[in-house]
N, C-alpha and C. Protein backbone atom coordinates (compact mmCIF):
# COMPACT_ATOMS: atom_id res chain seq x y z
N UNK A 1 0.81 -1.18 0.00
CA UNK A 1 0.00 0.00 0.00
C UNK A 1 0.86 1.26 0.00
N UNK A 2 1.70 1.56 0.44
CA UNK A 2 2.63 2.44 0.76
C UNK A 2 3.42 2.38 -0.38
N UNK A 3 3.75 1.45 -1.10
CA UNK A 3 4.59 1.97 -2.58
C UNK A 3 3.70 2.27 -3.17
N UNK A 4 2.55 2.65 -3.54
CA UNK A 4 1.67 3.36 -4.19
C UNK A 4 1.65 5.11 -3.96
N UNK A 5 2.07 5.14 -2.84
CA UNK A 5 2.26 6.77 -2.04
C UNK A 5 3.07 7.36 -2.56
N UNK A 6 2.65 8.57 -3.43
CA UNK A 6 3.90 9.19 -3.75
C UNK A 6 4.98 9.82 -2.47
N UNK A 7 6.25 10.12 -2.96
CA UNK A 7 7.04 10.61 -1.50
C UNK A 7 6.53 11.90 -1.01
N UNK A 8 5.96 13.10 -2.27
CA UNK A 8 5.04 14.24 -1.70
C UNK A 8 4.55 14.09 -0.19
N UNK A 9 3.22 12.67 -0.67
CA UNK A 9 2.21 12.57 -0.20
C UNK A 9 3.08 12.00 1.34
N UNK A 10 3.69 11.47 1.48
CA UNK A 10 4.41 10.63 2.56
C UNK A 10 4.67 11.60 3.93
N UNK A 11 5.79 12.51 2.89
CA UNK A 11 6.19 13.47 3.90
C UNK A 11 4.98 14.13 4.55
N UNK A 12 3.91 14.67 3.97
CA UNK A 12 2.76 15.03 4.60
C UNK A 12 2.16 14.66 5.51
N UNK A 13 2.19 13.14 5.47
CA UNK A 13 1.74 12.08 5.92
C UNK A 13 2.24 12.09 7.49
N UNK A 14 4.10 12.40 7.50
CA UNK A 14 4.47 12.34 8.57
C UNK A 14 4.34 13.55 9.47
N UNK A 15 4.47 14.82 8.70
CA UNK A 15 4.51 15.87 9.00
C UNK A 15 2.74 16.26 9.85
N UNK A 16 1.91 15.59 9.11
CA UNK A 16 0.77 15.69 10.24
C UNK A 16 1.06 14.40 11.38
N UNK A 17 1.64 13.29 11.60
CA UNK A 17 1.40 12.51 12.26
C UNK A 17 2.09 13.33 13.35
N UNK A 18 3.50 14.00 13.49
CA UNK A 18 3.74 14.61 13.92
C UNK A 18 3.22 15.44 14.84
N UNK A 19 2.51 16.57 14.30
CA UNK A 19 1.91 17.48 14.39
C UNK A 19 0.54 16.88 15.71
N UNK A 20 0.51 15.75 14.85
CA UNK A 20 -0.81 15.26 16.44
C UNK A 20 0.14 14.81 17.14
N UNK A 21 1.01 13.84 17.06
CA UNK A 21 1.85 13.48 18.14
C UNK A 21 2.20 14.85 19.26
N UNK A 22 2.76 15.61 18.96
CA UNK A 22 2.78 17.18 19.78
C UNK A 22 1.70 17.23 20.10
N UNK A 23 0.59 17.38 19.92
CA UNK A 23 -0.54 18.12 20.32
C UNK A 23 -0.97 17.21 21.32
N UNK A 24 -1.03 15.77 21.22
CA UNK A 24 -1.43 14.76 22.15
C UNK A 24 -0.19 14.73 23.27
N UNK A 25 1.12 14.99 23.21
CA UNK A 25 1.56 15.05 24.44
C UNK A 25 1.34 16.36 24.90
N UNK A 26 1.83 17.35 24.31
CA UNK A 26 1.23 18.79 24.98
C UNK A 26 -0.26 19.01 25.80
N UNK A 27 -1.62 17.90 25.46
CA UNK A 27 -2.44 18.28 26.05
C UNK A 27 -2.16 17.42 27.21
N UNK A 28 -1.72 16.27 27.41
CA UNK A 28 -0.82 15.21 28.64
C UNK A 28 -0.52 16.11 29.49
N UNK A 29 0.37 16.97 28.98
CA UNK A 29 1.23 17.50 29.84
C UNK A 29 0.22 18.67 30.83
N UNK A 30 -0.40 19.34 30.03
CA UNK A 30 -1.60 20.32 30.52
C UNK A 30 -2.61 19.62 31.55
N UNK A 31 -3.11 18.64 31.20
CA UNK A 31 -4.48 17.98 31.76
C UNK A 31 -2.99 17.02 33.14
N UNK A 32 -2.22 16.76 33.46
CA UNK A 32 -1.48 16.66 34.58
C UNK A 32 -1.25 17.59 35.08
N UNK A 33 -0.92 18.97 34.57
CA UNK A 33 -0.10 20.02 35.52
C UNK A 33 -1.66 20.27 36.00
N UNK A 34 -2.52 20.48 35.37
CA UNK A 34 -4.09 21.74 35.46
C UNK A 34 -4.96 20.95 37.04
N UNK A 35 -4.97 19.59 37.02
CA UNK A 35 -5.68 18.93 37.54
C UNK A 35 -4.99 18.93 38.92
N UNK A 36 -3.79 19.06 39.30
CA UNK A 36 -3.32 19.55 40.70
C UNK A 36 -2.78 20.73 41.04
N UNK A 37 -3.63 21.54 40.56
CA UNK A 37 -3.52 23.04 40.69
C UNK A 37 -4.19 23.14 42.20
N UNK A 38 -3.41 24.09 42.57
CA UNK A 38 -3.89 24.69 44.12
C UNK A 38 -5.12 25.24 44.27
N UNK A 39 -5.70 25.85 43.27
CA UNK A 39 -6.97 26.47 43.20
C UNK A 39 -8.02 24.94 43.00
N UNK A 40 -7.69 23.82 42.63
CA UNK A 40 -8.41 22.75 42.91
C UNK A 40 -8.51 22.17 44.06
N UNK A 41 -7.57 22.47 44.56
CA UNK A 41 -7.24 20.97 46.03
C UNK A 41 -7.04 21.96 47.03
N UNK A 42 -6.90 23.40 46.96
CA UNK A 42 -6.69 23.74 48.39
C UNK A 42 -7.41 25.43 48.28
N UNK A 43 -8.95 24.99 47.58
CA UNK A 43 -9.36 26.38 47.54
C UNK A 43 -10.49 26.63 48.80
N UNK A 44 -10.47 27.83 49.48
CA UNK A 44 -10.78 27.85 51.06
C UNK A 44 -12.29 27.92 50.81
N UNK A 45 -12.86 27.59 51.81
CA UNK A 45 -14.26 28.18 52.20
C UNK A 45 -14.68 28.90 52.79
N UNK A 46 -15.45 30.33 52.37
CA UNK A 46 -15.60 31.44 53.27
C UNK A 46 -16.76 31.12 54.38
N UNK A 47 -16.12 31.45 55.74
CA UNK A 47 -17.24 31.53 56.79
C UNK A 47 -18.28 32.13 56.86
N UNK A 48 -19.60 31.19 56.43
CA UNK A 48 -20.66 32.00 56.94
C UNK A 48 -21.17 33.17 58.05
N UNK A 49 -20.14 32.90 58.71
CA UNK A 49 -20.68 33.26 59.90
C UNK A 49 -19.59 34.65 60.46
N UNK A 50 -18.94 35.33 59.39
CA UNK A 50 -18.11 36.18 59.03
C UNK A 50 -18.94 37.49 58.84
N UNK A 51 -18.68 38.43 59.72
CA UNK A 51 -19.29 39.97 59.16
C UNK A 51 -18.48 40.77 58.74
N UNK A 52 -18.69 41.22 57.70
CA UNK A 52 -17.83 42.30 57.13
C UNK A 52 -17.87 43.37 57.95
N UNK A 53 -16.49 44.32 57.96
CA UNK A 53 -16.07 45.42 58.69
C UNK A 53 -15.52 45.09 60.04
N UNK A 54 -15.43 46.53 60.54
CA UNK A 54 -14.48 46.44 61.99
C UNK A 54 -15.35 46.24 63.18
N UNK A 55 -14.90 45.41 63.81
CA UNK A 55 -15.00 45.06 65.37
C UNK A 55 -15.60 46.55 65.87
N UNK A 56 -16.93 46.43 66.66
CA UNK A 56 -17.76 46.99 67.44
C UNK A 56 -16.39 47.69 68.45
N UNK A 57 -17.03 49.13 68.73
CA UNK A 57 -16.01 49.67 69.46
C UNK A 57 -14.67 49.76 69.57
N UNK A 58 -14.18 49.35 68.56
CA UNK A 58 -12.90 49.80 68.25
C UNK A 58 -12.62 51.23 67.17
N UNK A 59 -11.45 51.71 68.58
CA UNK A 59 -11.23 53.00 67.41
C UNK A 59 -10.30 53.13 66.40
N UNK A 60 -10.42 53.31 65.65
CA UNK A 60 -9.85 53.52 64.18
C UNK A 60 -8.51 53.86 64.65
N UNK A 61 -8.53 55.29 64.81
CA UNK A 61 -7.26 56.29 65.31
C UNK A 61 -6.08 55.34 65.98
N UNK A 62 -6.57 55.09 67.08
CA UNK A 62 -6.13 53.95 68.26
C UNK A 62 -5.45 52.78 67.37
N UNK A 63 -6.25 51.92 66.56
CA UNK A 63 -5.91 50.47 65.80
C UNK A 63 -4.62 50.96 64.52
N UNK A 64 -4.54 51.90 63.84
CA UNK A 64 -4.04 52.40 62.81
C UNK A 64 -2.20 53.25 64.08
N UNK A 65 -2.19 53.36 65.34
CA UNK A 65 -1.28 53.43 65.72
C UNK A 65 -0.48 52.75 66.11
N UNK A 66 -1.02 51.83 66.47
CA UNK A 66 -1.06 50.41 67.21
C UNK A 66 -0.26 49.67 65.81
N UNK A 67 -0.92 49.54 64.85
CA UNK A 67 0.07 48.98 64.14
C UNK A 67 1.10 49.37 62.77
N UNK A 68 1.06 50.55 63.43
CA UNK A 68 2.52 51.59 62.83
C UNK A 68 3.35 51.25 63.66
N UNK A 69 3.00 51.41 64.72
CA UNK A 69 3.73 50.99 66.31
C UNK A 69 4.76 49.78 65.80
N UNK A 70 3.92 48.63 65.67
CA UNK A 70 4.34 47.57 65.32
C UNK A 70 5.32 47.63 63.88
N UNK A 71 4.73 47.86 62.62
CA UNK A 71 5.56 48.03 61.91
C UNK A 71 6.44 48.68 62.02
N UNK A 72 7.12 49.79 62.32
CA UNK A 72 8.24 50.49 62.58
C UNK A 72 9.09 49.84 63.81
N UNK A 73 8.37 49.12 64.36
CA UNK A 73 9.23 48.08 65.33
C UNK A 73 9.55 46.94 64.15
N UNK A 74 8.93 46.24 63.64
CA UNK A 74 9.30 44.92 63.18
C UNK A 74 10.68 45.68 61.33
N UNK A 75 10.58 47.02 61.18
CA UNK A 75 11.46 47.33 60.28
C UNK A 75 12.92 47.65 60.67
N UNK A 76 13.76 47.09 60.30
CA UNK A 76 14.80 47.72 60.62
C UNK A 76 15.80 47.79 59.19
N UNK A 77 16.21 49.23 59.42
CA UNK A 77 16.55 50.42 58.62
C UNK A 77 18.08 50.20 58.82
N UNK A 78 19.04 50.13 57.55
CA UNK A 78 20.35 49.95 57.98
C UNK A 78 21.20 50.42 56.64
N UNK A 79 22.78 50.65 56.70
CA UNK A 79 23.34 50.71 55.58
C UNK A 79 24.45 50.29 56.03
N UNK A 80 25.02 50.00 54.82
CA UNK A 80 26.49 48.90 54.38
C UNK A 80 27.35 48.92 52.84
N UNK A 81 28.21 48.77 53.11
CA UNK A 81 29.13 49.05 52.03
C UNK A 81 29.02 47.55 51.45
N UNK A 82 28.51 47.01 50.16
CA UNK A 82 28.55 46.45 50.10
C UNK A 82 29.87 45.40 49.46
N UNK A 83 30.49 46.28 48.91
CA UNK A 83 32.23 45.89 48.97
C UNK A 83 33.31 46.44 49.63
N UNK A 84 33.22 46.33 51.15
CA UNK A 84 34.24 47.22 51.69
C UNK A 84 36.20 46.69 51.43
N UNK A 85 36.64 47.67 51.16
CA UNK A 85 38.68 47.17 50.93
C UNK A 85 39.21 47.31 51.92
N UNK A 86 40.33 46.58 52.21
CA UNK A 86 40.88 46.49 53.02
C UNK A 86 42.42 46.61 52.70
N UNK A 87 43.48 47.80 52.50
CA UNK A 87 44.38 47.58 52.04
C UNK A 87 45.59 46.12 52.74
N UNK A 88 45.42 45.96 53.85
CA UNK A 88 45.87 44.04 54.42
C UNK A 88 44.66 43.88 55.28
N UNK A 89 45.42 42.58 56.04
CA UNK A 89 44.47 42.04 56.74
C UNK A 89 44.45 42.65 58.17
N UNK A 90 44.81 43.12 58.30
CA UNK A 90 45.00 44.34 59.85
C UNK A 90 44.42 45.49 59.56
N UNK A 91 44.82 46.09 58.41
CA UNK A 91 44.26 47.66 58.59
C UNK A 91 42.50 47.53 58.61
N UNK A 92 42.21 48.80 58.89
CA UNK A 92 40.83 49.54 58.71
C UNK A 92 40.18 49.38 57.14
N UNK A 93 39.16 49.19 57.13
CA UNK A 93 38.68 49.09 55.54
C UNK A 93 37.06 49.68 55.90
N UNK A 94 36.74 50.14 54.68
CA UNK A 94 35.53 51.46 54.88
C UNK A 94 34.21 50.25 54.84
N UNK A 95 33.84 50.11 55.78
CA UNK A 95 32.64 49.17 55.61
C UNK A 95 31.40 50.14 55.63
N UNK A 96 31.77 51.80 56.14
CA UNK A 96 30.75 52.44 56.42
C UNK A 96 28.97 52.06 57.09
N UNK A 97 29.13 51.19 58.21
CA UNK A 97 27.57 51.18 58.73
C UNK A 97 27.28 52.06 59.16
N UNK A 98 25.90 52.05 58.90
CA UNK A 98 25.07 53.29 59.41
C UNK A 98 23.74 52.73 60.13
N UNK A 99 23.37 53.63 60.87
CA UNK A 99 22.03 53.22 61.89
C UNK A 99 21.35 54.51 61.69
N UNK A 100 20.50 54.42 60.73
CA UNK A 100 19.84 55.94 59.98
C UNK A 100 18.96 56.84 60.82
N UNK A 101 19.09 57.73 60.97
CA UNK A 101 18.09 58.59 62.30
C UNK A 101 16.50 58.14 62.08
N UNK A 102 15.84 57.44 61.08
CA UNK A 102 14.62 57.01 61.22
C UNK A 102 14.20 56.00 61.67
N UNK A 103 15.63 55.00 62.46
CA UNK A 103 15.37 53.79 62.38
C UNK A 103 14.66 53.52 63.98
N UNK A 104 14.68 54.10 65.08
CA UNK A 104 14.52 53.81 66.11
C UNK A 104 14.67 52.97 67.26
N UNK A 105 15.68 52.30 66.71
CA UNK A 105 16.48 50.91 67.69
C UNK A 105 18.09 51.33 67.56
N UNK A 106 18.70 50.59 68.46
CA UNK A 106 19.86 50.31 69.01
C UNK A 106 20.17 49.48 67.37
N UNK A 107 21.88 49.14 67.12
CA UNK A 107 21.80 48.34 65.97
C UNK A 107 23.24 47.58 66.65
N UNK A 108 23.32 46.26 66.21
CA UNK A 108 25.02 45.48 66.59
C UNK A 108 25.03 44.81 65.38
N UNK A 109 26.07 45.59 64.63
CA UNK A 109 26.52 44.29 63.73
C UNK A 109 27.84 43.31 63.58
N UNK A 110 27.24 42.14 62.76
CA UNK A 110 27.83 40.97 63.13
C UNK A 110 28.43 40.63 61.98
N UNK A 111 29.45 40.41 61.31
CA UNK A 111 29.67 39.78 60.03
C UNK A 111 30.49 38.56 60.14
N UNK A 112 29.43 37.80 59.12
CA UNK A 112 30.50 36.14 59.42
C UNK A 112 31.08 35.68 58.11
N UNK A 113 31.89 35.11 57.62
CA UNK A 113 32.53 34.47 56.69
C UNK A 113 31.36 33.57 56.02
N UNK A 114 31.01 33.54 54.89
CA UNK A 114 29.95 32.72 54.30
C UNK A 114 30.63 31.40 54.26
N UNK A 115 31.68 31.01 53.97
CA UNK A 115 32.19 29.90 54.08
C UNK A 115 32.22 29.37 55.35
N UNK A 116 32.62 29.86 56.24
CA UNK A 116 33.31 28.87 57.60
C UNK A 116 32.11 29.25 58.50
N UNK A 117 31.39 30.07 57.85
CA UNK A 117 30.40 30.87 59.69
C UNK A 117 31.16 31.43 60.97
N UNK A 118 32.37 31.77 60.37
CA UNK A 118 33.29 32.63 61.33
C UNK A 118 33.15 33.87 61.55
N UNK A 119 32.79 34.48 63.00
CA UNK A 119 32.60 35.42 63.25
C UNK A 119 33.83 36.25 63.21
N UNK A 120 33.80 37.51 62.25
CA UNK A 120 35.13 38.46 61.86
C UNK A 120 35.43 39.86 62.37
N UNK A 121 33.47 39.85 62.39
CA UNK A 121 33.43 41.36 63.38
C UNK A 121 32.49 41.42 64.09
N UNK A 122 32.37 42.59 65.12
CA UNK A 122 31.43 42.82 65.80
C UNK A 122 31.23 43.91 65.91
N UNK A 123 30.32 45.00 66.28
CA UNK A 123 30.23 46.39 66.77
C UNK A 123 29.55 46.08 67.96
N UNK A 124 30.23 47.49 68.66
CA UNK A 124 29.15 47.79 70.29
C UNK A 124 28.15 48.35 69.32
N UNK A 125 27.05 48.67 69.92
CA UNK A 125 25.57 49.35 70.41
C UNK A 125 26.42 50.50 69.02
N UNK A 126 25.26 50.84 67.82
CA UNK A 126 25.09 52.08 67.40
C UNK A 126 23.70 52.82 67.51
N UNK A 127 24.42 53.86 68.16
CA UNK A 127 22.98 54.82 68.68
C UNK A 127 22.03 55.19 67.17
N UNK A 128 20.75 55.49 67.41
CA UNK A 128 20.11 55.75 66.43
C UNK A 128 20.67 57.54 66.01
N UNK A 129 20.80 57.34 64.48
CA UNK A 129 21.57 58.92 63.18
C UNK A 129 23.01 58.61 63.55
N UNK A 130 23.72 57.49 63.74
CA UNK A 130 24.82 57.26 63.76
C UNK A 130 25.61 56.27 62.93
N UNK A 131 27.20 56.28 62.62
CA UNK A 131 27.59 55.18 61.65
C UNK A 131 28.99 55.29 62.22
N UNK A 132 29.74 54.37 61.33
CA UNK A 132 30.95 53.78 61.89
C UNK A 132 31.38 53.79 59.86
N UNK A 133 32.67 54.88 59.75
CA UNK A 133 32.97 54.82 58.44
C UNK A 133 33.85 53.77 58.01
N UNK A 134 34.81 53.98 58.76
CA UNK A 134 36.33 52.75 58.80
C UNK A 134 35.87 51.81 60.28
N UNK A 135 36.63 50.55 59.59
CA UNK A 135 36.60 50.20 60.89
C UNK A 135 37.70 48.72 60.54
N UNK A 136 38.29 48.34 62.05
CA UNK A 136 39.28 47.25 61.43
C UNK A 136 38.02 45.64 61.92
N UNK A 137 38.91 44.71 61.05
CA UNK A 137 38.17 43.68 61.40
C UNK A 137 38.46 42.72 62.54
N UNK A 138 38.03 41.61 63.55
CA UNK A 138 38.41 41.40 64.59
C UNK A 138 39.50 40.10 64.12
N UNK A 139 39.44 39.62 62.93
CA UNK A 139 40.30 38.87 62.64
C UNK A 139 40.98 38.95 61.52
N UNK A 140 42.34 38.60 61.18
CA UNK A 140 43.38 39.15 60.24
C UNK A 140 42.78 38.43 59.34
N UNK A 141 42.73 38.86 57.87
CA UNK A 141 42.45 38.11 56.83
C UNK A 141 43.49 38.26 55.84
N UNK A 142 44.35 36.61 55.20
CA UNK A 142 44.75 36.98 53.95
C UNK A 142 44.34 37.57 52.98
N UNK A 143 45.23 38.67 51.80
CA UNK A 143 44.86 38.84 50.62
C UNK A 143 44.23 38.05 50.52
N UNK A 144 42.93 38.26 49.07
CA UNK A 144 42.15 38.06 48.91
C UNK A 144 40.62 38.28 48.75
N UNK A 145 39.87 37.92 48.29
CA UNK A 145 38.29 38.46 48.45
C UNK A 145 37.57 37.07 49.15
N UNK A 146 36.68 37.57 49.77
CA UNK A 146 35.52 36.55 50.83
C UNK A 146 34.22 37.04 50.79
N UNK A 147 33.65 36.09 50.68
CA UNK A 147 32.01 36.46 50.78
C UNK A 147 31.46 36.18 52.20
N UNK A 148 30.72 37.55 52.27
CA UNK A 148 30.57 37.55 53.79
C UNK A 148 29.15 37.68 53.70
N UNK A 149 28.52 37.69 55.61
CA UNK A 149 26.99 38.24 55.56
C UNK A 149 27.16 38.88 57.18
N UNK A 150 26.63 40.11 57.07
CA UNK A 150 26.65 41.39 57.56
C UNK A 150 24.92 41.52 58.40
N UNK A 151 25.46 40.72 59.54
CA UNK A 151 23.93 40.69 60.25
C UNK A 151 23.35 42.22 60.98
N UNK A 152 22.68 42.59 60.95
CA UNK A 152 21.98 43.78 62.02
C UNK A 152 21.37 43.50 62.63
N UNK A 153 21.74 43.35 64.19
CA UNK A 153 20.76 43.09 65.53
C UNK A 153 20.19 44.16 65.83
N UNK A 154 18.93 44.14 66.02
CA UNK A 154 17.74 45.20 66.34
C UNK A 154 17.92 45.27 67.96
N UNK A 155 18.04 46.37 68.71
CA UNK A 155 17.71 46.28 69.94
C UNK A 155 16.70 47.42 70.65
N UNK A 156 15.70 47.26 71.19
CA UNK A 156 14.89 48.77 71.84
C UNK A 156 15.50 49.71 72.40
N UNK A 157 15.20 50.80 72.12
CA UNK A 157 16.38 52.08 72.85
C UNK A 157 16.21 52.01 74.23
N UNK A 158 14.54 52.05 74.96
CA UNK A 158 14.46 52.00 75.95
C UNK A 158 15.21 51.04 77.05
N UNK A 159 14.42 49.44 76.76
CA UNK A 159 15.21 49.04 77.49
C UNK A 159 16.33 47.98 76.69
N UNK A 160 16.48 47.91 75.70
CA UNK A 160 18.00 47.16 75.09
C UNK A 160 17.31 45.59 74.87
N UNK A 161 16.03 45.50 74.62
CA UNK A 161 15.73 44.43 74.43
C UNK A 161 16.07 43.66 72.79
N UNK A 162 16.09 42.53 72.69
CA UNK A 162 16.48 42.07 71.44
C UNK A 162 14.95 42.17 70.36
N UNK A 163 14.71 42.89 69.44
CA UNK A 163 14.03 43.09 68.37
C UNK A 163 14.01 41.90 67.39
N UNK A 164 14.56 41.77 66.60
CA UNK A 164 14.90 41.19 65.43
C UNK A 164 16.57 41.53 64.86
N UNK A 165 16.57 40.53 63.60
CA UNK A 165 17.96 40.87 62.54
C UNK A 165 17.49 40.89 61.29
N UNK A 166 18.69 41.55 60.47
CA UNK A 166 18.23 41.43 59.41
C UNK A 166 20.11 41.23 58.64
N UNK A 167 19.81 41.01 57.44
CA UNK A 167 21.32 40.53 56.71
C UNK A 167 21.05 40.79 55.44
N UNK A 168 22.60 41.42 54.90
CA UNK A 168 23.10 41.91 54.06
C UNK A 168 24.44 40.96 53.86
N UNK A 169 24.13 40.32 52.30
CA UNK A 169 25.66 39.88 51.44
C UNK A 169 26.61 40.53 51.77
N UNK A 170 27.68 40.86 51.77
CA UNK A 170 28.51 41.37 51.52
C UNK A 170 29.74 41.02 50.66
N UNK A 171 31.10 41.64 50.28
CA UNK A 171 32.18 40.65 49.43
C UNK A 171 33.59 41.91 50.15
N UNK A 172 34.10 41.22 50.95
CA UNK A 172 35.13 41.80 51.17
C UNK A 172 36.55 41.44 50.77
N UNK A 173 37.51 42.63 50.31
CA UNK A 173 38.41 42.58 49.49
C UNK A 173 39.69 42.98 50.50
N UNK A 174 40.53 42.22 50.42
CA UNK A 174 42.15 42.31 51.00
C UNK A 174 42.96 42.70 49.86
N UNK A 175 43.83 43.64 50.23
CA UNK A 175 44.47 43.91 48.71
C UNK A 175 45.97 43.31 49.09
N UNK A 176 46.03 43.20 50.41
CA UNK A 176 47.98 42.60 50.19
C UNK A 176 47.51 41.84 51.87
């Protein structure tokens, strides 16, 4: 039957078989991904028994401070050099931190070696609108560059309580 087919007709032949072959795995592939979609298997049910709007006797003013309060506590505001140099492993190198006058906490930072988790530096307490331009590191480092991470401990001005952290990459450079 097929030596009767011209080769025209053949190639056609394959070129649609093809053509469904794709289309029949492509819809496979769809009708598996579609059918364990999250909006199938884990879509919520709203509570009947749910009233829209705010809680009876609560004041607006009051609730809207309350959690500025909170957010400006749970933010902490910081700056960092994110490639500070170091002309060796002793001297001072400009890491420039800063503890920005909007931030409202105490700040300690911590930087550790991404490789080893070695602690390299530390700062005392920076008061809030304050920074530290140069500073040396607590351990000598060969020439070289290291990838570091540059933690910020949050602390309350009042009483020095621990807040939160937050972290910044860093890549510090030894030049001799």
């Amino acid at each position: 039957m097929s030596a009767n087919v011209p080769p025209k007709q053949k190639k056609k032949h394959l070129i649609a078989a093809l053509v469904c072959l794709l289309l029949a795995v492509g819809g496979g592939i769809f009708w598996m991904t579609s059918r364990n979609s999250p909006a199938d298997s884990n879509s919520l049910e709203l509570d009947n028994n749910a009233t829209m709007g705010v809680l009876p006797g609560i004041d607006m003013a009051e609730r809207q401070a309350q959690l500025q309060e909170q957010l400006d506590e749970s933010m902490i505001a910081f700056s960092i050099n994110g490639s500070p140099v170091f002309a060796n492993g002793g001297a001072e190198g400009n890491l420039m931190l800063e503890n920005p006058a909007n931030n409202a906490k105490l700040l300690v930072v911590e930087i550790y070696m991404d490789e080893t988790q070695e602690l390299i530096y530390q700062s005392k307490a920076l008061p809030v609108g304050s920074y530290i331009e140069n500073a040396r590191l607590d351990k000598v480092l060969e020439a070289g560059e290291y990838q570091a991470t540059a933690y910020f401990k949050a602390y309350r001005e009042e009483d020095q309580t621990f807040i939160g952290q937050a972290g910044a990459a860093i890549k510090i450079t030894v030049l001799s």
